[in-house]
C-alpha atoms as a PDB file:
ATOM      1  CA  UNK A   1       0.000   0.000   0.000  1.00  0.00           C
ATOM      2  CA  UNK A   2       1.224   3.610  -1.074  1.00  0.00           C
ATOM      3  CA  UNK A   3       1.923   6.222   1.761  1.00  0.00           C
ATOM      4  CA  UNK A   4       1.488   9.418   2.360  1.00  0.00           C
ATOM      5  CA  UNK A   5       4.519  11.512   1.524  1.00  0.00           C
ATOM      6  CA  UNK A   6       5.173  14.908   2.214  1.00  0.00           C
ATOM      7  CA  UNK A   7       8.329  16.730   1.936  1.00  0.00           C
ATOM      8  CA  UNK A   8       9.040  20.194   3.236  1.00  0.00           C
ATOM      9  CA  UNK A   9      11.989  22.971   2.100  1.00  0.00           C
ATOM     10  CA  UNK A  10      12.292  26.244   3.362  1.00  0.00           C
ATOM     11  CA  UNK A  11      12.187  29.843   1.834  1.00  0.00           C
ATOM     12  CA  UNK A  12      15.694  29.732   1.101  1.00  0.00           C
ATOM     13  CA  UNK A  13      16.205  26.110   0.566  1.00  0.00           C
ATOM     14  CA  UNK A  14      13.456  26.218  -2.258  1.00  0.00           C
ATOM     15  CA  UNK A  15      15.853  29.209  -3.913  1.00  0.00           C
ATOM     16  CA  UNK A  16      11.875  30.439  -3.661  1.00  0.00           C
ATOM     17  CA  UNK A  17      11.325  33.916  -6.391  1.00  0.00           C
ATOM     18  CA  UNK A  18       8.274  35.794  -5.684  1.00  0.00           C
ATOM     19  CA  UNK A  19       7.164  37.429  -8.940  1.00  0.00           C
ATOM     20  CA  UNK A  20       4.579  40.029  -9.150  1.00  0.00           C
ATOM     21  CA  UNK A  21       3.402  40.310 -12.938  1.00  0.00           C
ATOM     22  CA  UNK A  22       0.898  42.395 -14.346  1.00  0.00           C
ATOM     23  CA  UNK A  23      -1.953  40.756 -16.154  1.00  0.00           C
ATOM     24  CA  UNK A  24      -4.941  41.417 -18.147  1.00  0.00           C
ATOM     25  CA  UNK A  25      -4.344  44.768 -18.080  1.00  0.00           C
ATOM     26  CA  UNK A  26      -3.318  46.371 -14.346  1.00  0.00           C
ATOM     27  CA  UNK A  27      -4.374  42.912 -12.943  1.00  0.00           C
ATOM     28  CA  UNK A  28      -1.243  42.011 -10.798  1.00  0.00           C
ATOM     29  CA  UNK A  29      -0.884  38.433 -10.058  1.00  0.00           C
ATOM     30  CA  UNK A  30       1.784  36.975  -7.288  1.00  0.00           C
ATOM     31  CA  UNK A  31       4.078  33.504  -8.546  1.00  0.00           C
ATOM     32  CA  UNK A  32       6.335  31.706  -6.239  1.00  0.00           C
ATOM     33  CA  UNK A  33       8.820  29.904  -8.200  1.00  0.00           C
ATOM     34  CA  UNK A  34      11.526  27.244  -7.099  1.00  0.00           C
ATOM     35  CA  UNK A  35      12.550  23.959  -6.236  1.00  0.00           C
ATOM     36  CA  UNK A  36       9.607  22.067  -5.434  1.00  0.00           C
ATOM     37  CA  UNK A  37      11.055  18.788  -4.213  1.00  0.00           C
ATOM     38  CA  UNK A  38      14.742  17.430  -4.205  1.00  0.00           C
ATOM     39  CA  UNK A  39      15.930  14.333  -5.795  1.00  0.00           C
ATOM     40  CA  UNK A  40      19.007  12.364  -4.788  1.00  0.00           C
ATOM     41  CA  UNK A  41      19.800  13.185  -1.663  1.00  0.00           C
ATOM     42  CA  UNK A  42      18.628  12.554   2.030  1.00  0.00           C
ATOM     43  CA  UNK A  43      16.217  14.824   3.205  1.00  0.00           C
ATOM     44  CA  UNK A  44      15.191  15.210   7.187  1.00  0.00           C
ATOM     45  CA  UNK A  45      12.837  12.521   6.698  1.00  0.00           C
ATOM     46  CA  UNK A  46      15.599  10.035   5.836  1.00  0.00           C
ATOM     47  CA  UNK A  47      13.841   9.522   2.757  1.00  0.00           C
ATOM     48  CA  UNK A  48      15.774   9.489  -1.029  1.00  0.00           C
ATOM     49  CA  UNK A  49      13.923  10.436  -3.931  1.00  0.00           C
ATOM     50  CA  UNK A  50      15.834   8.996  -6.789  1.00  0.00           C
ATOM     51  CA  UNK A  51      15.797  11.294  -9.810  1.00  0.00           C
ATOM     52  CA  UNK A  52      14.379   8.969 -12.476  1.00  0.00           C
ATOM     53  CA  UNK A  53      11.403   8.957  -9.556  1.00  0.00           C
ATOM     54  CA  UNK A  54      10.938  12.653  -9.884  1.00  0.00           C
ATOM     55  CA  UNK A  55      11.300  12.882 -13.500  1.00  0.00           C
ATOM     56  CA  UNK A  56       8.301  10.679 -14.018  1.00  0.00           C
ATOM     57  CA  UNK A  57       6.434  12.251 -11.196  1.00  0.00           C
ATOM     58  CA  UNK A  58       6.539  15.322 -12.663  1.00  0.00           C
ATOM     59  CA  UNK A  59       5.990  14.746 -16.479  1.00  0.00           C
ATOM     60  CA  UNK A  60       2.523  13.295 -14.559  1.00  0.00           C
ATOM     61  CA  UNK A  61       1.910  16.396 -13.065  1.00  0.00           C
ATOM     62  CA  UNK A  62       2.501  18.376 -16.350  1.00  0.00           C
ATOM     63  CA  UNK A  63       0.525  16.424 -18.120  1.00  0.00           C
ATOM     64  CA  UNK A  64      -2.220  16.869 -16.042  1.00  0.00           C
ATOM     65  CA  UNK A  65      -1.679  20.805 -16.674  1.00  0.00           C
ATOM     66  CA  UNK A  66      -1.292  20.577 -20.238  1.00  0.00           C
ATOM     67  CA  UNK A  67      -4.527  18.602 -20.499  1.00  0.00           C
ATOM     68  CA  UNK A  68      -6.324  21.186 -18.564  1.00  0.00           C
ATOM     69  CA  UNK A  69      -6.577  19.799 -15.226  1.00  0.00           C
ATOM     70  CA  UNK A  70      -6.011  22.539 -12.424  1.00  0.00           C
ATOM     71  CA  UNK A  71      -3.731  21.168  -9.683  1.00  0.00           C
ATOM     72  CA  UNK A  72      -4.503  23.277  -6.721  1.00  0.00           C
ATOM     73  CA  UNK A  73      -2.763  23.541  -4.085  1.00  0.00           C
ATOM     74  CA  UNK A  74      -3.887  24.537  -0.255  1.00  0.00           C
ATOM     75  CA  UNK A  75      -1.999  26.238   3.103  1.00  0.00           C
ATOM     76  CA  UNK A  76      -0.741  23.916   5.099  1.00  0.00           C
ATOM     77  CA  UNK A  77      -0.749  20.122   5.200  1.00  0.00           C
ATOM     78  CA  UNK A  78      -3.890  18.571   5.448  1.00  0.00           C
ATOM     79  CA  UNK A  79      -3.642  14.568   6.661  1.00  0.00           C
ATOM     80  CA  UNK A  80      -4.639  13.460   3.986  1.00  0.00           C
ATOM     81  CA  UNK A  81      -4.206  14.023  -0.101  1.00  0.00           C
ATOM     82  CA  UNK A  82      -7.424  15.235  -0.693  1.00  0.00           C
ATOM     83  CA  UNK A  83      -7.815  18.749  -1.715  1.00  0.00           C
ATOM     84  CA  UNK A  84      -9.827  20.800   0.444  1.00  0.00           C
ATOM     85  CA  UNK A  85     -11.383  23.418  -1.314  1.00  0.00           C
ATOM     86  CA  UNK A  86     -11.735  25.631   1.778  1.00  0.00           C
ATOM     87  CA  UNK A  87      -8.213  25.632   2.302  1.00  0.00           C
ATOM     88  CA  UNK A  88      -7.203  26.338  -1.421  1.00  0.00           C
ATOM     89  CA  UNK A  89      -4.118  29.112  -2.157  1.00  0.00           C
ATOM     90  CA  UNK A  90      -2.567  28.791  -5.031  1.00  0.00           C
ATOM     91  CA  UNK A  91      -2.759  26.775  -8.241  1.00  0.00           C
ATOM     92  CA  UNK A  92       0.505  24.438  -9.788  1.00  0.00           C
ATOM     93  CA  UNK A  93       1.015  25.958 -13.629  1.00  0.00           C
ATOM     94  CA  UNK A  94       4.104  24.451 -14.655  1.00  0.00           C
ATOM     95  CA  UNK A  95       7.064  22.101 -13.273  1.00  0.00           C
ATOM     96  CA  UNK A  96      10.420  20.912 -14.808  1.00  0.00           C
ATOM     97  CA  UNK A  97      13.420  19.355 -14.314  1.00  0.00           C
ATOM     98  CA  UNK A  98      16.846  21.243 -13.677  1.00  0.00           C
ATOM     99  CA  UNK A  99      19.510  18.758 -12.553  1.00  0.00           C
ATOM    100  CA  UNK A 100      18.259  16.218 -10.025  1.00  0.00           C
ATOM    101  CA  UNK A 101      15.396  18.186  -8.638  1.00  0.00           C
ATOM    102  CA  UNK A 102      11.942  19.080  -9.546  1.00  0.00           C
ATOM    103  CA  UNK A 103      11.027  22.809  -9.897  1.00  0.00           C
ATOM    104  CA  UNK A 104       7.662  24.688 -10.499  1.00  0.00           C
ATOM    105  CA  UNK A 105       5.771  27.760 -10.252  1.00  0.00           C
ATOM    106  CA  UNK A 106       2.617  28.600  -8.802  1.00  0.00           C
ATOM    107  CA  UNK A 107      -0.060  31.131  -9.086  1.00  0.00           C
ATOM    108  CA  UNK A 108      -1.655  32.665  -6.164  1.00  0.00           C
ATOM    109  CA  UNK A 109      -5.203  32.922  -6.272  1.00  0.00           C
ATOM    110  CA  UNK A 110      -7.819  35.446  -5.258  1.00  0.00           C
ATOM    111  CA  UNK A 111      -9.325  33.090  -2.336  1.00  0.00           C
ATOM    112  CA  UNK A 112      -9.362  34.217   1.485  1.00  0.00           C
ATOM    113  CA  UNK A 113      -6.691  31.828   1.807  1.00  0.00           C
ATOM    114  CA  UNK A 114      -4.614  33.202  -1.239  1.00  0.00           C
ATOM    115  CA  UNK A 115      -5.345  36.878   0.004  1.00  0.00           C
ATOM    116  CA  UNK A 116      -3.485  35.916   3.535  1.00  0.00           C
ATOM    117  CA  UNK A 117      -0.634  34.401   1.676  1.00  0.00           C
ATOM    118  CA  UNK A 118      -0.088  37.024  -0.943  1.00  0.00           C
ATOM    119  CA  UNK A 119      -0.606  39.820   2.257  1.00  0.00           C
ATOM    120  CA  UNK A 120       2.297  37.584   3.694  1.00  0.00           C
ATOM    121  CA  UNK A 121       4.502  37.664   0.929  1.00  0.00           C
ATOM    122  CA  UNK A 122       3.708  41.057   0.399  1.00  0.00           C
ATOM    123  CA  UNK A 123       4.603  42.200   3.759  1.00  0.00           C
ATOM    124  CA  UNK A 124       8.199  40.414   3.963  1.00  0.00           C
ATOM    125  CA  UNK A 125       7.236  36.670   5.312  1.00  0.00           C
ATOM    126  CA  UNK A 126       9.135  33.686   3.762  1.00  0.00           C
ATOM    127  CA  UNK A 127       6.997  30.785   3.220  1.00  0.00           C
ATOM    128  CA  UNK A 128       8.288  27.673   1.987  1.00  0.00           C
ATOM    129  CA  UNK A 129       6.978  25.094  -0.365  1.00  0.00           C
ATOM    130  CA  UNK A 130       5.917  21.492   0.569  1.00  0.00           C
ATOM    131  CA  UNK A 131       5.575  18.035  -1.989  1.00  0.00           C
ATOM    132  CA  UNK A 132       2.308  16.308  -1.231  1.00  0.00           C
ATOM    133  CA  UNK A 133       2.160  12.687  -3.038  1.00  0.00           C
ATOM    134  CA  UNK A 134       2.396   8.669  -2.652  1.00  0.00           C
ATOM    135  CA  UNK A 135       4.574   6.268  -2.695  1.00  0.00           C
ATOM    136  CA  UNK A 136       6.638   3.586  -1.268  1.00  0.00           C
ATOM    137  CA  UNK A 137       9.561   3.333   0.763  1.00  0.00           C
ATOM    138  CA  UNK A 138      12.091   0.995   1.696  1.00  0.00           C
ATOM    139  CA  UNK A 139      12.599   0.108   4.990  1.00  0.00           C
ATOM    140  CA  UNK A 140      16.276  -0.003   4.359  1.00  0.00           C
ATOM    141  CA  UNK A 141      17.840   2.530   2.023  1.00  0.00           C
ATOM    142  CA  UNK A 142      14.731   4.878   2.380  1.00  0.00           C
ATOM    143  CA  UNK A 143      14.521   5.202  -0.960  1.00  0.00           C
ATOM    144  CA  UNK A 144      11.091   5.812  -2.705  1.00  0.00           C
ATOM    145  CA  UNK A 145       9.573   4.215  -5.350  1.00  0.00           C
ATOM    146  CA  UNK A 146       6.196   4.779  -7.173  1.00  0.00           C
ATOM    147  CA  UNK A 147       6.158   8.112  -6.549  1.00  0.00           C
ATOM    148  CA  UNK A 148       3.210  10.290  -7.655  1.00  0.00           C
ATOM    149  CA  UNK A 149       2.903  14.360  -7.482  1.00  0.00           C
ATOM    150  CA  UNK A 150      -0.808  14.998  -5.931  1.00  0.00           C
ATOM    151  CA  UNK A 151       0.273  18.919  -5.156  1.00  0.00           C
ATOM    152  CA  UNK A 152       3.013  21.463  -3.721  1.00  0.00           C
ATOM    153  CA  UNK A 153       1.315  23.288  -1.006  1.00  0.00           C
ATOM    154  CA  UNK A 154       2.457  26.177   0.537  1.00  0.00           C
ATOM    155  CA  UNK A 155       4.110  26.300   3.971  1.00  0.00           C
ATOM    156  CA  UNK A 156       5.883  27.869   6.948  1.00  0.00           C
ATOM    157  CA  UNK A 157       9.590  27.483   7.587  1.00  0.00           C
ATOM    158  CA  UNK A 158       9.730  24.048   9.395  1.00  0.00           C
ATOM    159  CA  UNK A 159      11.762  25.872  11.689  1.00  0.00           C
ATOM    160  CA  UNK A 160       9.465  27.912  13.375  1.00  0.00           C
ATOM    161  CA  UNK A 161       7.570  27.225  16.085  1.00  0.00           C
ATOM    162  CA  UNK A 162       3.927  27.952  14.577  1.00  0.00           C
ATOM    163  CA  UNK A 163       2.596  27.652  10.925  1.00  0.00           C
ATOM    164  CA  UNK A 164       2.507  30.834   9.523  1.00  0.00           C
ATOM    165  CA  UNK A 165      -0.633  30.651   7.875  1.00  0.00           C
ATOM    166  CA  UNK A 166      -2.400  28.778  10.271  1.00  0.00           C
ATOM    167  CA  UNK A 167      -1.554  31.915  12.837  1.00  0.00           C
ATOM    168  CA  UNK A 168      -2.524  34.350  10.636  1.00  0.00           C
ATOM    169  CA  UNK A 169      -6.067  32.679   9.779  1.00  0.00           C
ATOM    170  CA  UNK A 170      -6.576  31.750  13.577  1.00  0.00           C
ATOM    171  CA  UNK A 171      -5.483  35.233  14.626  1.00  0.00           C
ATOM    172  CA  UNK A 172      -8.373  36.568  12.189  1.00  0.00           C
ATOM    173  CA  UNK A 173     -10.664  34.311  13.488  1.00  0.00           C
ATOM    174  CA  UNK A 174     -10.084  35.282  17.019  1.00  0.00           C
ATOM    175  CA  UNK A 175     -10.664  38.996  16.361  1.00  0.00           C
ATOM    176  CA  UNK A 176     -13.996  40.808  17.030  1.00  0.00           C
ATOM    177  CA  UNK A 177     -16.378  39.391  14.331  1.00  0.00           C
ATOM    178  CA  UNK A 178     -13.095  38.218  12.368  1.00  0.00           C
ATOM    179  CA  UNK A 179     -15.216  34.840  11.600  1.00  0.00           C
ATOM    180  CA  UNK A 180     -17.478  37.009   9.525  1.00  0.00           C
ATOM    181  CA  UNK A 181     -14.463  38.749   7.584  1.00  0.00           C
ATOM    182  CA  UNK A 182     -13.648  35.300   6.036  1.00  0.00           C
ATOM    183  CA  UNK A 183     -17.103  33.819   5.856  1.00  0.00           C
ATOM    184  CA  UNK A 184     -18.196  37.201   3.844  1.00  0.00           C
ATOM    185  CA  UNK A 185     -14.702  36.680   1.857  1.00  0.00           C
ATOM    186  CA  UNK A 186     -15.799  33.152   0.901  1.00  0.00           C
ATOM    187  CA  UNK A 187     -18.614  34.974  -1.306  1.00  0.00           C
ATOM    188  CA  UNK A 188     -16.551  37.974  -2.581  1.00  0.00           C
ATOM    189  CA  UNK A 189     -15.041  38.524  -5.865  1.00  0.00           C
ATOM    190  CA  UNK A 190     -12.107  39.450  -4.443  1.00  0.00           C
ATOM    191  CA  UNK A 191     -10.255  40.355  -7.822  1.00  0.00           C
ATOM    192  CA  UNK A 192     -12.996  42.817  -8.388  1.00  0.00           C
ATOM    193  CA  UNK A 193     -13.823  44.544  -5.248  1.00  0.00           C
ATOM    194  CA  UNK A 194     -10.799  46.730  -3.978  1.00  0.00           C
ATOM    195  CA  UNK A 195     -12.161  47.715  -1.176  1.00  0.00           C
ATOM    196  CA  UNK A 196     -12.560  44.401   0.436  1.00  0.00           C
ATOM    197  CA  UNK A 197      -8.766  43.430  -0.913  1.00  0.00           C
ATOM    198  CA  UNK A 198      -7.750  46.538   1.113  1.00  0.00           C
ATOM    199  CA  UNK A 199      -9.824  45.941   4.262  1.00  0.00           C
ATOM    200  CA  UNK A 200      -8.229  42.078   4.335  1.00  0.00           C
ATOM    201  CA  UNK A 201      -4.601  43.126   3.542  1.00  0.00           C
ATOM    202  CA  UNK A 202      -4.665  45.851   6.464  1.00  0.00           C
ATOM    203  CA  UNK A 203      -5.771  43.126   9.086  1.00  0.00           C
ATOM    204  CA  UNK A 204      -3.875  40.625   8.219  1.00  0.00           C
ATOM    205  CA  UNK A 205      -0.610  43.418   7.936  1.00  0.00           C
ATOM    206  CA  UNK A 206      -1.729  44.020  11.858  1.00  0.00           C
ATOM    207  CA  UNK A 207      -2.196  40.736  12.444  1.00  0.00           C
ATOM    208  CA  UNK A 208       1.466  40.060  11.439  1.00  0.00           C
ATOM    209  CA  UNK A 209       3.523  42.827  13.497  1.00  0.00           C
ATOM    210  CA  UNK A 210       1.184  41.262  16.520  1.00  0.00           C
ATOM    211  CA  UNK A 211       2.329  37.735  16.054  1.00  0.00           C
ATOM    212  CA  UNK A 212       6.002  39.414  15.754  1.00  0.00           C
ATOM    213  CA  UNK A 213       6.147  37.166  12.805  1.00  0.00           C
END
């Protein structure tokens, strides 16, 4: 039976960009680009992800792209690899080899939970990048086999103490009638209204020199 893998790099282990382009227009949309999981090597899990492994995982995952399948991808780890709609950030548009590992890009996307992370990015916080997929490992080398790509999620530094994200969204919902901000978010066009986008990115900049993150 397949587990559940998950592999987590940091800000500045991922070599993670943060673009801000300019589309449709005055649109401005926010990428992270990087390494999205590392091939070869040992990682903290004592796991080894050999590179012919990777390769295949992620000509899956581009095909899936290419075919037009969005591959969405949430904050935080969920336990599972089911995609919780809720909790969705970001979407996966492209991934590609360079050398042994796997790197991608993703598009952050107008959602409550995409508004805290690009206010985040936007505001100085490094947030790292996280491999969500299946496979099996052996007991003895670690290394995996049958690996599959479900998603790259978006994450804190596994260094610090609390998720980022998951402070920031629990901080909201602690504040006075903060549970209606995101519940009134959840039916907002929030690439249309400015207003609200300004409201959001104000509280969650408070939020943020609060949490002394």
């Amino acid at each position: 039976m397949a587990l559940y893998l998950k592999e987590n790099l940091t800000f500045d282990r991922a070599g993670i960009v943060v673009e801000s382009v300019k589309e449709d227009g005055d649109k401005k949309n926010l990428y992270m680009k990087g390494i999205f999981i590392q091939g070869g090597v040992k990682n903290a899990n004592e796991r080894v992800y050999p590179v012919p492994e990777i390769e295949r995982a992620v000509e899956q995952l581009n095909e899936q792209i290419t075919t037009g399948h969005s591959v969405l991808g949430e904050v935080d780890h969920p336990d599972d690899l089911k995609i919780n709609l809720d909790r969705v950030s970001h979407m996966i548009t492209n991934m590609w080899m360079d050398g042994p590992n796997g790197f991608g890009k993703l598009k952050i996307l107008p959602t409550p939970m995409g508004q805290l992370v690009s206010t985040m990015l936007e505001s100085g916080v490094k947030l790292g990048v996280s491999s969500r997929g299946s496979g099996n490992v052996d007991d003895m080398s670690g290394k995996v086999s049958d690996f599959e790509i479900v998603t790259v999620d978006i994450v804190a530094q596994p260094s610090a103490p609390n998720a980022y994200p998951k402070a920031i969204y629990e901080g909201l919902m602690n504040m006075r009638h903060g549970h209606r901000i995101i519940e009134n978010l959840k039916g907002t066009n929030l690439d249309k209204d400015a207003q609200v986008q300004k409201y959001l990115q104000d509280e969650v900049t408070r939020l943020i020199r609060e949490l002394k993150i």
